[in-house]
Protein backbone atom coordinates (compact mmCIF):
# COMPACT_ATOMS: atom_id res chain seq x y z
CA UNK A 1 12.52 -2.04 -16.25
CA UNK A 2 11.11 -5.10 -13.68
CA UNK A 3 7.35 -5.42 -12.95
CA UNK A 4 8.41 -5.91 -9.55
CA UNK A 5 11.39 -5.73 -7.17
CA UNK A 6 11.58 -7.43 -4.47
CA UNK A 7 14.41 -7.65 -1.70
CA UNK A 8 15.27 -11.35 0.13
CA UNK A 9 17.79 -11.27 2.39
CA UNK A 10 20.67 -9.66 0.89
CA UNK A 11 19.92 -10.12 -2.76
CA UNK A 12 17.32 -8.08 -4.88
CA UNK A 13 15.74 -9.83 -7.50
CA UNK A 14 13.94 -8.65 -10.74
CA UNK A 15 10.24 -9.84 -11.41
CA UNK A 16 8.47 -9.78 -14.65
CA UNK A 17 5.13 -10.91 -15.49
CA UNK A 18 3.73 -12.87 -18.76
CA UNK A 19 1.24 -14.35 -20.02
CA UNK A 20 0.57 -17.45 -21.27
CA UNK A 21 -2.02 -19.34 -23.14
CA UNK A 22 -1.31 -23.06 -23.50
CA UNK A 23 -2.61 -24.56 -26.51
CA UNK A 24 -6.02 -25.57 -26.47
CA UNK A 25 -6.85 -23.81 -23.52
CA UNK A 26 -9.21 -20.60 -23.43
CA UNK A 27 -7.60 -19.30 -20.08
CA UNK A 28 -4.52 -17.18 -19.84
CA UNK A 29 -1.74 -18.40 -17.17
CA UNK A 30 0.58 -16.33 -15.27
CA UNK A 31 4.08 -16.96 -15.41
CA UNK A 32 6.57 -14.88 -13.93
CA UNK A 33 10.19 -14.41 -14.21
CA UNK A 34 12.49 -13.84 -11.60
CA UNK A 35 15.79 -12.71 -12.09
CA UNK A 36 18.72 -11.82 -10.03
CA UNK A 37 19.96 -7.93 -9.94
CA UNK A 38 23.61 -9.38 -9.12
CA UNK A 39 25.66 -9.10 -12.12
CA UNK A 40 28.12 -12.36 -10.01
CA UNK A 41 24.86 -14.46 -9.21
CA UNK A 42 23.07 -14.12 -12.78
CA UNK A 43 20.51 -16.56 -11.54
CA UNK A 44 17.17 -16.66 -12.68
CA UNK A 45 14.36 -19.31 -13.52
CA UNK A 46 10.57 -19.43 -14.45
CA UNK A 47 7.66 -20.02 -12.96
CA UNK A 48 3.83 -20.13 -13.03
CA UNK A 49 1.90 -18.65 -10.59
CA UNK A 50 -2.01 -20.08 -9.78
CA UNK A 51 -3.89 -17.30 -11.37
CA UNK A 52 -5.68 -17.24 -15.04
CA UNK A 53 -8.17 -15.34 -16.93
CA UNK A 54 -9.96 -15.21 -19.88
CA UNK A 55 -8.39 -12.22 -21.37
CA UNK A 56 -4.63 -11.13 -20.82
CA UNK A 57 -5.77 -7.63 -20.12
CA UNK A 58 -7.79 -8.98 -16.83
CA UNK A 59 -4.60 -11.76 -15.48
CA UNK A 60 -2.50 -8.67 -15.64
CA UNK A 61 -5.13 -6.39 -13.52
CA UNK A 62 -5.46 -9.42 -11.44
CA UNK A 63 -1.66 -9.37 -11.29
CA UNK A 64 -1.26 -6.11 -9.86
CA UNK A 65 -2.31 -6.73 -7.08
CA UNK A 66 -0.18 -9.86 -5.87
CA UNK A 67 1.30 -8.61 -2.47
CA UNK A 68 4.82 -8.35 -2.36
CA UNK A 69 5.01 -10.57 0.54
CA UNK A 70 3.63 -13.08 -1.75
CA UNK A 71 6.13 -13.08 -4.56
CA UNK A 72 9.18 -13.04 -2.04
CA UNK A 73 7.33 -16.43 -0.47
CA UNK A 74 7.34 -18.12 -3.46
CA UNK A 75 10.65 -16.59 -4.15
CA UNK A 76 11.93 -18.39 -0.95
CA UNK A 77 10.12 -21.50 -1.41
CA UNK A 78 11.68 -21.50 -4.89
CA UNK A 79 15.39 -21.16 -3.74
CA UNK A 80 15.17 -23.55 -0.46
């Protein structure tokens, strides 16, 4: 099941979030996943979104509460 959906246009796409800690690094980075729900498209790609945090508990909480209207932007910027 997604973290997110979120509708652009006339596609849906799937969002999951992750976290990442690079090595050498004490903050955790968000990265999420988007995914297309069309079984023809199949597209999907990666990407990291500006938020970290010292624990992955807290970037997730911080996650949350990302506005939709924020993911499809960067969704948008991301396909154009």
């Amino acid at each position: 099941m997604p973290w997110r959906v979120i509708a652009l246009g006339d596609q849906v796409w799937h969002v999951d979030a992750l976290a990442e800690r690079p090595a050498n690094a004490e903050a955790w980075q968000l990265v999420l996943s988007f995914r297309s729900a069309s079984e023809r498209s199949g597209r999907s790609f990666w990407t990291l979104y500006p938020l970290e945090a010292t624990s992955k508990s807290s970037l997730f909480i911080q996650a949350e509460r990302i506005p939709d209207t924020a993911l499809s932007q960067l969704l948008a910027e991301r396909l154009a």
